[in-house]
C-alpha atoms as a PDB file:
ATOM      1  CA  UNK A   1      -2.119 -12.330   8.960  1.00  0.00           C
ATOM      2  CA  UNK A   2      -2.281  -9.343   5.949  1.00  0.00           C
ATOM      3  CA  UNK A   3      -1.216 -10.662   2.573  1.00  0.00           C
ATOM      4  CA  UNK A   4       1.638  -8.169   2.631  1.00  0.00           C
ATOM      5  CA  UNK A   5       3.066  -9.453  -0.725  1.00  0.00           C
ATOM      6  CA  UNK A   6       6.166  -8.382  -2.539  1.00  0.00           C
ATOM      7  CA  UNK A   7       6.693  -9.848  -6.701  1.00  0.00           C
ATOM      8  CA  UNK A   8      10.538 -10.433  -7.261  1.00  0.00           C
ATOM      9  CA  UNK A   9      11.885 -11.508 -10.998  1.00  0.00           C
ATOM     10  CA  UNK A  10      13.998 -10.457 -13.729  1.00  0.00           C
ATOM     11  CA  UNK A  11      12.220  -7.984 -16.795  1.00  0.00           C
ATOM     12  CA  UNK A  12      10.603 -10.379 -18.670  1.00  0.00           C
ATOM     13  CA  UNK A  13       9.820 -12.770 -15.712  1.00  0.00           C
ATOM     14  CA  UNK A  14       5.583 -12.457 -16.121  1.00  0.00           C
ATOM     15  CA  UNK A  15       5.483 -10.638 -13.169  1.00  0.00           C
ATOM     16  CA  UNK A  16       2.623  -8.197 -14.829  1.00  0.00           C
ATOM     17  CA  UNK A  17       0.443 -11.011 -15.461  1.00  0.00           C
ATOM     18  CA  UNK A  18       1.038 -12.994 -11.924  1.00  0.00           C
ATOM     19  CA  UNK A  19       0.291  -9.525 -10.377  1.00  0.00           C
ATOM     20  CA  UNK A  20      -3.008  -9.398 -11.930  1.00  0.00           C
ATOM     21  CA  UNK A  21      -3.948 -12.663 -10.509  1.00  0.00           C
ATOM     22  CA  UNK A  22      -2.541 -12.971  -7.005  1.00  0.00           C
ATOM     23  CA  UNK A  23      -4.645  -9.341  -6.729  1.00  0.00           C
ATOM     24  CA  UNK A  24      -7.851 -10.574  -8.235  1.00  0.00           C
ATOM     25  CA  UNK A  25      -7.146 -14.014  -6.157  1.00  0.00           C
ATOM     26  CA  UNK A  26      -6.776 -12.380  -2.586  1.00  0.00           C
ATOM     27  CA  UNK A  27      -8.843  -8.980  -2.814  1.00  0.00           C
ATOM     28  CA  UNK A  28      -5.721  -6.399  -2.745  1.00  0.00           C
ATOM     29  CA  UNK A  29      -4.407  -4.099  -4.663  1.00  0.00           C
ATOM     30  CA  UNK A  30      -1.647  -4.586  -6.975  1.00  0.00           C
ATOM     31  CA  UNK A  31       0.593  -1.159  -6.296  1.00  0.00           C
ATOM     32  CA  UNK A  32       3.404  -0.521  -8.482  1.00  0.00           C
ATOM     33  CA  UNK A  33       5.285   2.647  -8.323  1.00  0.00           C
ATOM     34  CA  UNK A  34       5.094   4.204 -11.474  1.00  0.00           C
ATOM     35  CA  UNK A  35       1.060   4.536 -10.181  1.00  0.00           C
ATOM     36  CA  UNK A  36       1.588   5.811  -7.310  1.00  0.00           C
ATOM     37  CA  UNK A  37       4.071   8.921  -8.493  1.00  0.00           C
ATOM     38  CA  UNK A  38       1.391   9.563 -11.563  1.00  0.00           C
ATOM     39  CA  UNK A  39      -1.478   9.469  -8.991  1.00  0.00           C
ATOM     40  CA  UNK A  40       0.529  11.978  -6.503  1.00  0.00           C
ATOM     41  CA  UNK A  41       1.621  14.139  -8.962  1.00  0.00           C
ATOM     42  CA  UNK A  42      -1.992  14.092 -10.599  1.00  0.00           C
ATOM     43  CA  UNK A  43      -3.581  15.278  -7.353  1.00  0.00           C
ATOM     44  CA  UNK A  44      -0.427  17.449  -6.750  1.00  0.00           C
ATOM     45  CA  UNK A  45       0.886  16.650  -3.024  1.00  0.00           C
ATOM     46  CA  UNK A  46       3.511  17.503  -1.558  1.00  0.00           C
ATOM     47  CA  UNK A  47       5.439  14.509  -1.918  1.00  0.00           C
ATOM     48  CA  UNK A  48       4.105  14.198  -5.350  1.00  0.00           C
ATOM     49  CA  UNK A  49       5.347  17.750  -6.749  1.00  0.00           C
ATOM     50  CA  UNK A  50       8.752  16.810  -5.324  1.00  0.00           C
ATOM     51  CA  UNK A  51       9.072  13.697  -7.092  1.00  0.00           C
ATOM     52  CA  UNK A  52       7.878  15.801 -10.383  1.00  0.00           C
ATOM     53  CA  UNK A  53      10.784  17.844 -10.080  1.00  0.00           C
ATOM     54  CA  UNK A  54      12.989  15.460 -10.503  1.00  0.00           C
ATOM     55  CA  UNK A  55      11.228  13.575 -13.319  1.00  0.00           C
ATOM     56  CA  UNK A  56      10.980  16.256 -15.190  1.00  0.00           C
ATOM     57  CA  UNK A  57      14.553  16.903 -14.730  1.00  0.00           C
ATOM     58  CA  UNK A  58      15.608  13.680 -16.055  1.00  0.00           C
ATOM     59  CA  UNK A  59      17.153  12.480 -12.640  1.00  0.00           C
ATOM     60  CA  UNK A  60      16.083   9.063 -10.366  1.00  0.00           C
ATOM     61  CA  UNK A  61      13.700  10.216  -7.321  1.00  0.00           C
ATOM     62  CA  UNK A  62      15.414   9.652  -4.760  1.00  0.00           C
ATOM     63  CA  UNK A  63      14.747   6.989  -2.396  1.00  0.00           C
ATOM     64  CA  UNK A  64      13.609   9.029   0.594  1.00  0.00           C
ATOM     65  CA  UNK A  65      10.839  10.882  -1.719  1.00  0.00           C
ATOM     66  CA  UNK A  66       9.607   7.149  -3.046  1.00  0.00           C
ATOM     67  CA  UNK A  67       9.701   5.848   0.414  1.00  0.00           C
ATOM     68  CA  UNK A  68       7.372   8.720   1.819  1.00  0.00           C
ATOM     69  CA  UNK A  69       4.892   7.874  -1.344  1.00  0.00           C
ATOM     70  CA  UNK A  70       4.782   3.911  -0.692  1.00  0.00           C
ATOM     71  CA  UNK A  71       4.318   4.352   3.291  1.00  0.00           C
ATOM     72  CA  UNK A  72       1.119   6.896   2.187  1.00  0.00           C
ATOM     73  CA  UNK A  73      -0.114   4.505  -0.857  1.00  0.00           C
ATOM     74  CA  UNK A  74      -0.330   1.696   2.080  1.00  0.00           C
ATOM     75  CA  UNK A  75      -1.827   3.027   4.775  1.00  0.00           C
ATOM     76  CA  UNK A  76      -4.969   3.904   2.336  1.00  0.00           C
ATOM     77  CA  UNK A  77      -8.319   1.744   3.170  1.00  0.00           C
ATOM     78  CA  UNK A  78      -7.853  -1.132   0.520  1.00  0.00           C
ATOM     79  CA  UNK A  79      -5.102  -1.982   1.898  1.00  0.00           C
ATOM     80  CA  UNK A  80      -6.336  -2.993   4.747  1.00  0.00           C
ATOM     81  CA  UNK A  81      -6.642  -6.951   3.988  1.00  0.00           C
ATOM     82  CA  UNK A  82      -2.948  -6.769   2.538  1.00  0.00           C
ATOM     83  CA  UNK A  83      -1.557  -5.086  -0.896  1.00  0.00           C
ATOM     84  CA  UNK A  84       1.471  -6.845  -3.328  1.00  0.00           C
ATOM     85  CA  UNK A  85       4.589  -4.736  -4.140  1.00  0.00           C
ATOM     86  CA  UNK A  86       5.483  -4.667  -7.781  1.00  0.00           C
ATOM     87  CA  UNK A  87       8.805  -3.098  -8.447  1.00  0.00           C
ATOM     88  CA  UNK A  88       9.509  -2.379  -5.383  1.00  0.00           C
ATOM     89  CA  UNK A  89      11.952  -2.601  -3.225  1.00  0.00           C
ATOM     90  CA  UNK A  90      14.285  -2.677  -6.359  1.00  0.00           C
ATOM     91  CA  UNK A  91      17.379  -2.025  -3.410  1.00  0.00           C
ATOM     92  CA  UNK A  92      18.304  -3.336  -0.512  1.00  0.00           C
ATOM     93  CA  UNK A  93      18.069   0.176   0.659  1.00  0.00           C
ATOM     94  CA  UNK A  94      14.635   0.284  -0.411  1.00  0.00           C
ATOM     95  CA  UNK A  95      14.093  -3.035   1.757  1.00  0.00           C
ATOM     96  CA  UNK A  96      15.132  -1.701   4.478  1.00  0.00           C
ATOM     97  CA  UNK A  97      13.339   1.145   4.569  1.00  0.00           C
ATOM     98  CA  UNK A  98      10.211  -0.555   3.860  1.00  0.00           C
ATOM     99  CA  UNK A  99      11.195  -2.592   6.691  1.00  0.00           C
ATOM    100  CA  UNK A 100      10.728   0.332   8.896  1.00  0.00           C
ATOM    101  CA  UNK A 101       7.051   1.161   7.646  1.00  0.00           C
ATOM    102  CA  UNK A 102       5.674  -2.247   6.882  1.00  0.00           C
ATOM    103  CA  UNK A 103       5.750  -5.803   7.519  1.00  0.00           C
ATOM    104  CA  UNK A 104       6.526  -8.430   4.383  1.00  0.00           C
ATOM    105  CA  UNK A 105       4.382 -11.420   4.915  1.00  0.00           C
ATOM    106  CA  UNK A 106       5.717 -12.998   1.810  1.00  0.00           C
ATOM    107  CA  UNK A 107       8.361 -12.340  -0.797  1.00  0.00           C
ATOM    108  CA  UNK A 108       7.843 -14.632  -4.407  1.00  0.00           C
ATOM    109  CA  UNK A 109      10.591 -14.869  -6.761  1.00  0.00           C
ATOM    110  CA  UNK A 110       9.524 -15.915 -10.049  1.00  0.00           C
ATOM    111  CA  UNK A 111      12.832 -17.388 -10.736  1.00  0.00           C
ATOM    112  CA  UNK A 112      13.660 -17.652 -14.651  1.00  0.00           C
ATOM    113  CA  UNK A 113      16.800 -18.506 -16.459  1.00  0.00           C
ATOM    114  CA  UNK A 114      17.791 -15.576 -17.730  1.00  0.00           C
ATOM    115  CA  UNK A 115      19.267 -17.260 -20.921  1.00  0.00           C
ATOM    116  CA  UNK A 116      16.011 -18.364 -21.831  1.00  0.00           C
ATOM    117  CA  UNK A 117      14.470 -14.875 -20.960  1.00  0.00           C
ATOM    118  CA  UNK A 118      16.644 -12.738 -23.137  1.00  0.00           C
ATOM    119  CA  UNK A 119      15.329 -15.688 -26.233  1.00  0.00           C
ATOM    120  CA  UNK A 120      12.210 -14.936 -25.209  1.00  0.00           C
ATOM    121  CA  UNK A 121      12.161 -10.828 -25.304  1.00  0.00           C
ATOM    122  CA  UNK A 122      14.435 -10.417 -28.422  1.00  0.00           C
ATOM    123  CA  UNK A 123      11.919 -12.567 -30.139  1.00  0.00           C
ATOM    124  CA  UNK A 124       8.559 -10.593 -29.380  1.00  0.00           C
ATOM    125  CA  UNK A 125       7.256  -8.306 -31.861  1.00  0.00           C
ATOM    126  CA  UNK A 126       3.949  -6.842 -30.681  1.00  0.00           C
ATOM    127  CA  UNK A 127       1.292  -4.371 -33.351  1.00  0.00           C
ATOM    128  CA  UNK A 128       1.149  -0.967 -32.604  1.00  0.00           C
ATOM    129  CA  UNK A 129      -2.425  -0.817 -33.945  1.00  0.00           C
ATOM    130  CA  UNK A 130      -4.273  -3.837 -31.919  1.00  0.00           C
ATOM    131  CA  UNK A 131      -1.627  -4.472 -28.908  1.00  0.00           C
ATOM    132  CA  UNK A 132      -1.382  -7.943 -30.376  1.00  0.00           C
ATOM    133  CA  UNK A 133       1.553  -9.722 -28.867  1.00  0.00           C
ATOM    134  CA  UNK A 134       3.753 -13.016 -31.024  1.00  0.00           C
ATOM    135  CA  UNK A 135       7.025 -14.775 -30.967  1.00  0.00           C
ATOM    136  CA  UNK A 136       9.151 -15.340 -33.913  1.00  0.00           C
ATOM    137  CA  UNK A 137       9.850 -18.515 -32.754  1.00  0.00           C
ATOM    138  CA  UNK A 138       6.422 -19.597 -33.262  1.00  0.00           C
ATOM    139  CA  UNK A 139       4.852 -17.113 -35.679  1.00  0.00           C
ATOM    140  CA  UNK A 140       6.175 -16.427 -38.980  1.00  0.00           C
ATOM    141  CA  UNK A 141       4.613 -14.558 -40.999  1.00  0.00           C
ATOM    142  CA  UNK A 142       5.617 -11.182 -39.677  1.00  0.00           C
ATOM    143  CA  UNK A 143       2.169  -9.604 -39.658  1.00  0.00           C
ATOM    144  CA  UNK A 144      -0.429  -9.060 -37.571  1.00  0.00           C
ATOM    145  CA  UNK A 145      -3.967 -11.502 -37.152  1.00  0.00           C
ATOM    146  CA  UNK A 146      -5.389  -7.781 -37.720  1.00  0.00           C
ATOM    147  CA  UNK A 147      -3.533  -7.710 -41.069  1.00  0.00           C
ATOM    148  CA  UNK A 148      -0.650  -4.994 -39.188  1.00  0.00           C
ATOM    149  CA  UNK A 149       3.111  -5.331 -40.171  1.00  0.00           C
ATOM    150  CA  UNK A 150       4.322  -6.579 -36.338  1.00  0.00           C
ATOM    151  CA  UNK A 151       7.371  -4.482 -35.133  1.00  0.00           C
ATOM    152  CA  UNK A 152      10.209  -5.285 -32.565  1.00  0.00           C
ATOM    153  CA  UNK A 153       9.660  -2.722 -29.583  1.00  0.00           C
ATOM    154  CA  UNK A 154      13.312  -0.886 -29.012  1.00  0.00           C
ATOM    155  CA  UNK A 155      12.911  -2.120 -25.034  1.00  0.00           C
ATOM    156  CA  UNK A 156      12.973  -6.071 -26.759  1.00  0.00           C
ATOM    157  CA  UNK A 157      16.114  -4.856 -28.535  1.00  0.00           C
ATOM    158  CA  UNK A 158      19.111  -7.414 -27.191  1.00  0.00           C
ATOM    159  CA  UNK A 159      21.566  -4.496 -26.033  1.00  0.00           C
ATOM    160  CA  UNK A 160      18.865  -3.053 -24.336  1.00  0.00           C
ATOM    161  CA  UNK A 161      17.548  -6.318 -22.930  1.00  0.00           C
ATOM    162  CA  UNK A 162      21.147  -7.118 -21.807  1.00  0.00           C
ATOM    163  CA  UNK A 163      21.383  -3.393 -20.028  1.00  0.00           C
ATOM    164  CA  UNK A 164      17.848  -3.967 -18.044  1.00  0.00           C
ATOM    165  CA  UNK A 165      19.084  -7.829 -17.016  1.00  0.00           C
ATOM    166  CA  UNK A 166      22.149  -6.296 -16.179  1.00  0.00           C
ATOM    167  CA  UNK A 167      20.725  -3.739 -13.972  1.00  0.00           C
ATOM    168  CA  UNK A 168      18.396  -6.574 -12.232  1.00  0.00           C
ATOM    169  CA  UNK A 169      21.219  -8.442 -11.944  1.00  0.00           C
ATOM    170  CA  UNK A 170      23.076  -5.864  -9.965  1.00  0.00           C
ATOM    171  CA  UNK A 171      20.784  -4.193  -7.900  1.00  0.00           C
ATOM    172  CA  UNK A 172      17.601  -6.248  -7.550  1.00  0.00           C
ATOM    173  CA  UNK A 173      18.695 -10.051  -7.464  1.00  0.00           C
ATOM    174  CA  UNK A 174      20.593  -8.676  -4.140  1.00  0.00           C
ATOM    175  CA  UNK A 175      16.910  -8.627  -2.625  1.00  0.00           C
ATOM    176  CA  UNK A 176      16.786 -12.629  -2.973  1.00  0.00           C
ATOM    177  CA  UNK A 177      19.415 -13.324  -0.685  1.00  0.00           C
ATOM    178  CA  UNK A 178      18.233 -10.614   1.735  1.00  0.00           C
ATOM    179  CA  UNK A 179      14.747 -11.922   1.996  1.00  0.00           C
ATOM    180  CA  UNK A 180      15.646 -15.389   2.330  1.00  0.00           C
ATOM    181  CA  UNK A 181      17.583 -14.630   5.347  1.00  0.00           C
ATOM    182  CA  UNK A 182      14.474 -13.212   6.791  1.00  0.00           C
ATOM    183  CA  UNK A 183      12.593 -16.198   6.304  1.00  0.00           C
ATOM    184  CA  UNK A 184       9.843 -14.604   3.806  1.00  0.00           C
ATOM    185  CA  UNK A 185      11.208 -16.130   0.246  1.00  0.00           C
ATOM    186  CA  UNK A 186       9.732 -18.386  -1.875  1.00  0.00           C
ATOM    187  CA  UNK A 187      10.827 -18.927  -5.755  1.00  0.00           C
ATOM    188  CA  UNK A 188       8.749 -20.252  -8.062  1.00  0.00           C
ATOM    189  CA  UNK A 189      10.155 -21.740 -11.685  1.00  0.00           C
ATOM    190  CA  UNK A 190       8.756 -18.965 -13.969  1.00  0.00           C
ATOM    191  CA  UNK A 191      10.171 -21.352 -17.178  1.00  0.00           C
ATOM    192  CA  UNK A 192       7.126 -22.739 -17.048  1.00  0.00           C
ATOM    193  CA  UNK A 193       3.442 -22.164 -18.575  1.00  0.00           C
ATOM    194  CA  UNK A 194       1.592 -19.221 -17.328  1.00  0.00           C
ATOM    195  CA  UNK A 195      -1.239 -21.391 -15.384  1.00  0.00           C
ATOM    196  CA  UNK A 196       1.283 -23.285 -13.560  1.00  0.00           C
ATOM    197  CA  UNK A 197       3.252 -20.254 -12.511  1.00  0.00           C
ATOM    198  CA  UNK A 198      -0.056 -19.200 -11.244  1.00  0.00           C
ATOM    199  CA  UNK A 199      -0.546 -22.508  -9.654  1.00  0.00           C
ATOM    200  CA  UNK A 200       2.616 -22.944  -7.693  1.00  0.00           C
ATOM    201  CA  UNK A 201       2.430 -19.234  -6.833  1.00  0.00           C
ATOM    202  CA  UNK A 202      -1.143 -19.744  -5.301  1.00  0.00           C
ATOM    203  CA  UNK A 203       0.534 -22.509  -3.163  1.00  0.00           C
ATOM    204  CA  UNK A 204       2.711 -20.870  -1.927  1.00  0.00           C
ATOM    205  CA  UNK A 205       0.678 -18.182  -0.591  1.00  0.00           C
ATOM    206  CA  UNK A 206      -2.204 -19.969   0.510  1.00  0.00           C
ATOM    207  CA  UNK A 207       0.287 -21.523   2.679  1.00  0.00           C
ATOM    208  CA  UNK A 208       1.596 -18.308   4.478  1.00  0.00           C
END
């Protein structure tokens, strides 16, 4: 059966760096998106000039216009052994309509308590000259091991953490209940270290 693999969790959840691995562990692309509009509107196709004029417009493309540029991302050759879905479906509408074009092997939720998640963002400063990433909680000295002052990003700000958790809250965490009626959920504790996430994830689909 195709690793057909969609990556569920909050903002914050580690679901970049699980990505990276489950791709690198089972030969498939890791498609996101945000790739696939800058790669259509790059090469300028249909589909990807329509979804430009709404970007540029300030408004959400609209779902039909995503859906057409996901069904063409995954019917290209290295997809052939299976892709992973990163930030997408974000809907239920979404999931449904990807229901229509493809078939979900396996959905992983890298389940996180999203107390513990909003600590963890508000407390990240990163350093806009190496890319260096700390906590707060664990460094203190405010600067950089590249001798850069560290900054707090305004997306680790906690109003705006709050408004993306909130968002997840109300229109992704939906997607949990509808894949596990369809059989295809698994959650994995994402409170814990990275390696074990990875572990228990790799478990999971090694079993599927």
């Amino acid at each position: 059966m195709k690793k057909n693999i969609i990556l569920l969790g909050a903002p914050g959840a580690g679901k970049g760096t699980q990505a990276v691995k489950i791709a690198q562990r089972y030969g498939i692309p890791h498609i996101s998106t945000g790739d696939i509009f800058r790669k259509n509107i790059k090469e300028g196709t249909p589909v990807g000039l329509k979804a430009k004029e709404y970007i540029d417009a300030g408004k959400l493309v609209p779902d039909e216009v995503t859906i057409a540029l996901v069904d063409g991302r995954l019917k290209e050759s290295d997809c052939a052994k299976g892709w992973l879905l990163d930030g997408f479906p974000r809907t239920t509408a979404q999931a449904e309509a990807l229901d229509k074009i493809a078939e979900v092997a396996t959905v992983v939720n890298i389940d996180v308590d999203l107390k513990k998640l909003t600590d963890r963002i508000t407390s990240r400063r990163v350093c806009l000259d190496c890319g260096g990433t700390y906590s707060v909680l664990t460094h203190k000295s405010g600067d950089c091991a590249c001798g850069t002052k560290l900054i707090l990003r305004d997306d680790d700000k906690e109003a705006t953490v709050k408004a993306r958790l909130d968002t997840y809250t109300n229109n992704t965490a939906p997607l949990i209940d509808y894949y596990n009626k369809r059989g295809v959920l698994a959650s994995v504790d994402g409170n814990q270290a990275i390696d074990k996430v990875a572990e228990d994830v790799g478990k999971v689909l090694d079993g599927r």
